[in-house]
C-alpha atoms as a PDB file:
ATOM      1  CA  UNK A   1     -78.718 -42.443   9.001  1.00  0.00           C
ATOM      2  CA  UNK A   2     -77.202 -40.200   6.515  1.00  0.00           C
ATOM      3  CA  UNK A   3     -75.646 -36.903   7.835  1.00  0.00           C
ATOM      4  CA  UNK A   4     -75.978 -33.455   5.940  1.00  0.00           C
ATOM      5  CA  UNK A   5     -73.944 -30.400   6.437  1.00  0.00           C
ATOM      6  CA  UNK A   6     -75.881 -26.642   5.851  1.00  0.00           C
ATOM      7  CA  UNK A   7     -74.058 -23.908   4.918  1.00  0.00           C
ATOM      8  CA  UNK A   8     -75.304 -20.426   4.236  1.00  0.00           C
ATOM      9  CA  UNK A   9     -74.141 -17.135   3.566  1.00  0.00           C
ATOM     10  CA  UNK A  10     -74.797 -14.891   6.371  1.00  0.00           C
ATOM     11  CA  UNK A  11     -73.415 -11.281   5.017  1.00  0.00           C
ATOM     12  CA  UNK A  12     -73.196  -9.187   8.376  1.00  0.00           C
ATOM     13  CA  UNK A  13     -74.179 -11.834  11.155  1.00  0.00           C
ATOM     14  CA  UNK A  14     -72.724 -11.492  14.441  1.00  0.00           C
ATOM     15  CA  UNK A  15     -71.974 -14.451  16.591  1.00  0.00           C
ATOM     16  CA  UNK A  16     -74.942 -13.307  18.897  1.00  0.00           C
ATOM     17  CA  UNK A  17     -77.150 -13.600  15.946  1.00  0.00           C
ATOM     18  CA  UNK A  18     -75.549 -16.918  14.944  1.00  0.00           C
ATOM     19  CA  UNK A  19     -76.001 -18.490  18.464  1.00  0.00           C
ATOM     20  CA  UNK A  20     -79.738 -17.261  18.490  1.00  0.00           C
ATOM     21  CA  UNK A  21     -80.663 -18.589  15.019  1.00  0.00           C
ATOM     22  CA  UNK A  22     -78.689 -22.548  16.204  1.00  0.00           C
ATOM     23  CA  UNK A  23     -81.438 -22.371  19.212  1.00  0.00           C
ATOM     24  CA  UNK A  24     -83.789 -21.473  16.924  1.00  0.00           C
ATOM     25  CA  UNK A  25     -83.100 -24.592  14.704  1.00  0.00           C
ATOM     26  CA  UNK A  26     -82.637 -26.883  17.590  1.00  0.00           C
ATOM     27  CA  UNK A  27     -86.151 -25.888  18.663  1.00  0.00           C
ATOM     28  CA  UNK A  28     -87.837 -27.095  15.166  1.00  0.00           C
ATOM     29  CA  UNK A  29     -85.624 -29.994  14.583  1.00  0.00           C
ATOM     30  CA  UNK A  30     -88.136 -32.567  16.201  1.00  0.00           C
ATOM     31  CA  UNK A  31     -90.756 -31.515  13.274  1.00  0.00           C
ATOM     32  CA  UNK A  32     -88.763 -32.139  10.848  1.00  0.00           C
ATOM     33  CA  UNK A  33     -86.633 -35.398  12.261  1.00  0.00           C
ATOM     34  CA  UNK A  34     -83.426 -33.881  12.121  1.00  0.00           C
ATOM     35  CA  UNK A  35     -80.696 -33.525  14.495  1.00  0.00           C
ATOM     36  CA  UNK A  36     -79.031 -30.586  14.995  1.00  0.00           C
ATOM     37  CA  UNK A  37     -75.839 -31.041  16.555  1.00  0.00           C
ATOM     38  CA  UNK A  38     -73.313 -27.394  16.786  1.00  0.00           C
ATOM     39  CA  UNK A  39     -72.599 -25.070  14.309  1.00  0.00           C
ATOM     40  CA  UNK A  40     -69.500 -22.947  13.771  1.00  0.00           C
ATOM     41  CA  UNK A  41     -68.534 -19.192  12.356  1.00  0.00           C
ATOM     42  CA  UNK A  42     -66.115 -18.707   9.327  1.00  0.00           C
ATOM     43  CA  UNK A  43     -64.796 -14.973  10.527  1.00  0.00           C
ATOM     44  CA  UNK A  44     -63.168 -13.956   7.635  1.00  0.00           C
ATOM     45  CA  UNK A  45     -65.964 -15.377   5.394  1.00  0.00           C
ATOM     46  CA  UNK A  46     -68.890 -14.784   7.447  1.00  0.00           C
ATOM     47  CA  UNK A  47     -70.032 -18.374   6.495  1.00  0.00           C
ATOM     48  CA  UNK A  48     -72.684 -19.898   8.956  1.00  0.00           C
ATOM     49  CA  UNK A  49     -72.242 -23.630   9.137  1.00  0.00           C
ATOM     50  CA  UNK A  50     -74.502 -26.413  10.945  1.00  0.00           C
ATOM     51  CA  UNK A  51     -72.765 -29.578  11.267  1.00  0.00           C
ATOM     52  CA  UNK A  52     -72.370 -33.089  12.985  1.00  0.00           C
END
């Protein structure tokens, strides 16, 4: 199965908001056959990114 990385801008996110919004995508995964598996926090770029 192919893996895919996400990457958004998050201008302004916190790592309290980034921690909420990973649970919120683990919750919804199972409609959508995905697998969620950690996510991480460029500082200096306030980059979200969901990855394997």
């Amino acid at each position: 199965m192919p893996l895919y990385m996400d990457i958004h801008e998050a201008p302004g996110a916190t790592e309290d908001d980034l921690a909420k919004a990973h649970l919120a995508d683990i919750a919804l995964q199972d409609q959508y056959g995905a697998t969620v598996h950690t996510y991480w926090l460029n500082k200096r770029e306030r980059h979200r990114q969901l990855s394997p």
